[in-house]
N, C-alpha and C. Protein backbone atom coordinates (compact mmCIF):
# COMPACT_ATOMS: atom_id res chain seq x y z
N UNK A 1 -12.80 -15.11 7.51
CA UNK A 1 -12.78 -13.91 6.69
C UNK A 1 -12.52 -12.67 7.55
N UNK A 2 -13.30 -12.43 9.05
CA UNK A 2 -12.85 -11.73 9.64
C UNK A 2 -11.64 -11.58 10.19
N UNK A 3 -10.94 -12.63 10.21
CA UNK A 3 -9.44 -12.59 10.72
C UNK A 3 -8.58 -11.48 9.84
N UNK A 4 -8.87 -12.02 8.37
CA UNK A 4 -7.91 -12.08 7.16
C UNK A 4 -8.01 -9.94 7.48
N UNK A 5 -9.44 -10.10 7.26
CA UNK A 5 -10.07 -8.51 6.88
C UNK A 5 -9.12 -7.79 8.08
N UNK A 6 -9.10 -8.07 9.46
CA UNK A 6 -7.97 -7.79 10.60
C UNK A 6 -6.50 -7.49 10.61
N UNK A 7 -6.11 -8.72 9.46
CA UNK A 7 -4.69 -8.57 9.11
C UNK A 7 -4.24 -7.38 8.11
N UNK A 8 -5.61 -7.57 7.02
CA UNK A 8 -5.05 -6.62 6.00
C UNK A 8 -5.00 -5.11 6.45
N UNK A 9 -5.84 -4.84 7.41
CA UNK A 9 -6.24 -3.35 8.11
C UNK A 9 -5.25 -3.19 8.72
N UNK A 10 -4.13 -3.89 9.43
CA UNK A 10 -3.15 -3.96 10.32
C UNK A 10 -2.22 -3.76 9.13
N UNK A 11 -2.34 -4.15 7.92
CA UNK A 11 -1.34 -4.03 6.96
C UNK A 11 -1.01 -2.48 6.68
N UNK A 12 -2.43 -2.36 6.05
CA UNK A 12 -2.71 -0.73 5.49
C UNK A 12 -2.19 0.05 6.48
N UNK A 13 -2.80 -0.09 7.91
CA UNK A 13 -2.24 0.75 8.83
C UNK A 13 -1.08 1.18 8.97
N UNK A 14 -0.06 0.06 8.76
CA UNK A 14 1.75 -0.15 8.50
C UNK A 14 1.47 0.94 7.63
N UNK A 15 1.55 0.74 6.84
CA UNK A 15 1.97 1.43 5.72
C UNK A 15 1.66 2.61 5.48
N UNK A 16 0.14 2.78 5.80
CA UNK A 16 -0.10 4.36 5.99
C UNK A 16 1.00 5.48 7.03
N UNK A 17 1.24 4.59 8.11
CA UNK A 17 2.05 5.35 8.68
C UNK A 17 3.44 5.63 8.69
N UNK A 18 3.82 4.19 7.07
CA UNK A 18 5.58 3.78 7.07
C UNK A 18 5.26 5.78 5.83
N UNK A 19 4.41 5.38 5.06
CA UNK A 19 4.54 6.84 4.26
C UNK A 19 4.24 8.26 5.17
N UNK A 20 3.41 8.18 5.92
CA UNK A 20 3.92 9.67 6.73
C UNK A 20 4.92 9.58 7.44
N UNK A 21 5.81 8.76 7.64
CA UNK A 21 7.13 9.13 8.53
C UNK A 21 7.85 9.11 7.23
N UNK A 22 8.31 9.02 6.36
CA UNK A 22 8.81 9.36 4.88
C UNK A 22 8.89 10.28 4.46
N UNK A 23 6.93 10.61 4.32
CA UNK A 23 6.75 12.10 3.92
C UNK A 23 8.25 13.00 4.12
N UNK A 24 8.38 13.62 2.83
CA UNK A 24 9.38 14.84 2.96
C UNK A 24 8.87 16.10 3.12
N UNK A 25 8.51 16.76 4.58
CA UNK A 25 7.57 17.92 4.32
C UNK A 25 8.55 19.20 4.05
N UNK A 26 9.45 19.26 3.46
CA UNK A 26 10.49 20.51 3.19
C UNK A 26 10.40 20.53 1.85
N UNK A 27 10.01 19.44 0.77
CA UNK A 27 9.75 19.68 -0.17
C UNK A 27 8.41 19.40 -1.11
N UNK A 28 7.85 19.92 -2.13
CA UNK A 28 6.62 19.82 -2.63
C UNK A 28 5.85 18.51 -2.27
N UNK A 29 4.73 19.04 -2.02
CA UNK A 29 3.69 17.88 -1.55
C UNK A 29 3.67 16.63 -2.70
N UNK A 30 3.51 17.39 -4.18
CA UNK A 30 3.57 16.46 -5.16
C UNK A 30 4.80 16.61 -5.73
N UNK A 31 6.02 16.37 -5.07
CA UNK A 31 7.31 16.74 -6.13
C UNK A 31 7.99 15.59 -6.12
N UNK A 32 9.16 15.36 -6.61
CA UNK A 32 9.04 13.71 -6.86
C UNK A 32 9.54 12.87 -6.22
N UNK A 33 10.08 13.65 -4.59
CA UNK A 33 10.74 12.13 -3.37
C UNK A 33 9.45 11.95 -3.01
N UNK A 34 8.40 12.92 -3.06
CA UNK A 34 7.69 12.56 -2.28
C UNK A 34 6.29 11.98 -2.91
N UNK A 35 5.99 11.87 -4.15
CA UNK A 35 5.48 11.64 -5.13
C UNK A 35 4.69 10.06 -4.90
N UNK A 36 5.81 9.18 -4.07
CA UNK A 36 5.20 7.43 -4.19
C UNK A 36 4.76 7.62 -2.55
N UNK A 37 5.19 8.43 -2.20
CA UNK A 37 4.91 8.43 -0.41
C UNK A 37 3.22 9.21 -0.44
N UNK A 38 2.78 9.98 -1.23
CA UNK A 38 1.21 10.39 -1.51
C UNK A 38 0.60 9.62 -2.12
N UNK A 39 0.93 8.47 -2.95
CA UNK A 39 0.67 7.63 -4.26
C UNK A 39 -0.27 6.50 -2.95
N UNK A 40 0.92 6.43 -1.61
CA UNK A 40 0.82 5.42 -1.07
C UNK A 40 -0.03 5.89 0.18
N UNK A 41 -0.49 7.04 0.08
CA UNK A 41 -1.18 7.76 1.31
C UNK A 41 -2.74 7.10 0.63
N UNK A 42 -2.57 7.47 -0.21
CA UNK A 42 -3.83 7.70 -0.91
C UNK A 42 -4.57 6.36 -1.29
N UNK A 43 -3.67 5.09 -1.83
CA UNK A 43 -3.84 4.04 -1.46
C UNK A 43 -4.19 3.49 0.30
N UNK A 44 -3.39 3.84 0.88
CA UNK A 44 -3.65 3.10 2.32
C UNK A 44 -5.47 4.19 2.39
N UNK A 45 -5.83 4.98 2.61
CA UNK A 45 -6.60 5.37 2.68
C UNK A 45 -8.17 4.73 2.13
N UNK A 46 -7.73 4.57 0.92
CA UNK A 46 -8.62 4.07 -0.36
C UNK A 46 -8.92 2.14 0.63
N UNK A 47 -7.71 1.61 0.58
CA UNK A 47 -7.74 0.61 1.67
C UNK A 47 -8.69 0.43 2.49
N UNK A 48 -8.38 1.14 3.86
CA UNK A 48 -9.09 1.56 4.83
C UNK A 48 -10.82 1.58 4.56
N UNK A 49 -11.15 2.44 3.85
CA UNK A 49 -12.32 2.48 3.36
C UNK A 49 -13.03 1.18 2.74
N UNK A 50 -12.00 0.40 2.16
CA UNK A 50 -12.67 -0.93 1.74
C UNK A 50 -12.69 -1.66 2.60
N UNK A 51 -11.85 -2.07 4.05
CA UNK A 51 -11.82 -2.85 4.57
C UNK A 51 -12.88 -2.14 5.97
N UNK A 52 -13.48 -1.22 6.03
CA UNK A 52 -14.43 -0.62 7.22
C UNK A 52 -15.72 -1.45 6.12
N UNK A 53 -15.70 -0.58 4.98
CA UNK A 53 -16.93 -1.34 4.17
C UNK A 53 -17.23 -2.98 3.96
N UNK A 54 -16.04 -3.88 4.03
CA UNK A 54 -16.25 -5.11 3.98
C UNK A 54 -16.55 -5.28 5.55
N UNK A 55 -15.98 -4.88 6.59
CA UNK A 55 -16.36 -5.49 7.80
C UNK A 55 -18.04 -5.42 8.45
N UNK A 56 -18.04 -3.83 7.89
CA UNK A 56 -19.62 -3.51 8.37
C UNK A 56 -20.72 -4.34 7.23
N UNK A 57 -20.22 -4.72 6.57
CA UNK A 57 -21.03 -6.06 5.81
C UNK A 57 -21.00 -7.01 6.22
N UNK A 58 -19.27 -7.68 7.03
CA UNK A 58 -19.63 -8.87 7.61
C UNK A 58 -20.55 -8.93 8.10
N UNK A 59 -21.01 -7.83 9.59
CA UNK A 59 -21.60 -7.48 10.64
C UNK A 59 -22.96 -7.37 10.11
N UNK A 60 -23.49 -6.99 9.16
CA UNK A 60 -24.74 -6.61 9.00
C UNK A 60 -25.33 -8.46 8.46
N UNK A 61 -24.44 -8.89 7.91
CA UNK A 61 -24.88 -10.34 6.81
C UNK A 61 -25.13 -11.39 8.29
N UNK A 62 -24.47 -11.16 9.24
CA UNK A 62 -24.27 -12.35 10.86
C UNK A 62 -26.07 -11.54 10.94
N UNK A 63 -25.88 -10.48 11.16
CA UNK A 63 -27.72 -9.65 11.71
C UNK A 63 -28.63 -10.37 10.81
N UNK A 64 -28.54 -10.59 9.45
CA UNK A 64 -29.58 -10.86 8.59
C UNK A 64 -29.79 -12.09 8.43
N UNK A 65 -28.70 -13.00 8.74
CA UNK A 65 -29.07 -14.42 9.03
C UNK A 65 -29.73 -14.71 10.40
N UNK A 66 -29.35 -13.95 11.50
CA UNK A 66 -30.02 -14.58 12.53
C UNK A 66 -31.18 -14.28 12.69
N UNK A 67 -31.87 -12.92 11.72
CA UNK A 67 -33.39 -12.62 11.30
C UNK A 67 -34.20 -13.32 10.78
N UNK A 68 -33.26 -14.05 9.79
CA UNK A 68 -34.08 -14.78 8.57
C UNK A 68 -34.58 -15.87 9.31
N UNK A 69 -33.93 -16.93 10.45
CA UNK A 69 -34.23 -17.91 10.62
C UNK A 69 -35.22 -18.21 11.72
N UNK A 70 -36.03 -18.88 11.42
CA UNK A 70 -37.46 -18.97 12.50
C UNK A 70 -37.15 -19.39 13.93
């Protein structure tokens, strides 16, 4: 599971950065070339956040098993 969670973060990462080199900053932030390139900022971001939150769960669930057991 930790592998997978590795790959997908490596994914998001792509991509977060394939949309800021896209970004059109000469025209409106929300105007419409640039419209799927914020759509997709905002996603990779949203991402990110799920995949820090699933990992620091892996990490905490490995701590709580090796507590639990006598």
């Amino acid at each position: 599971m930790k592998v997978f969670l590795y790959i997908v973060l490596f994914v998001i990462l792509f991509s977060f950065g394939y949309n800021v080199y896209y970004l059109d900053l000469d025209e409106s932030f929300l105007g419409t070339q640039n419209r799927p390139y914020v759509i997709g900022l905002a996603a990779g971001i949203c991402g990110l956040i799920l995949c820090i939150i699933f990992l620091r769960y892996e990490r905490l669930k490995s701590n709580l098993e090796k507590r639990a057991k006598p």
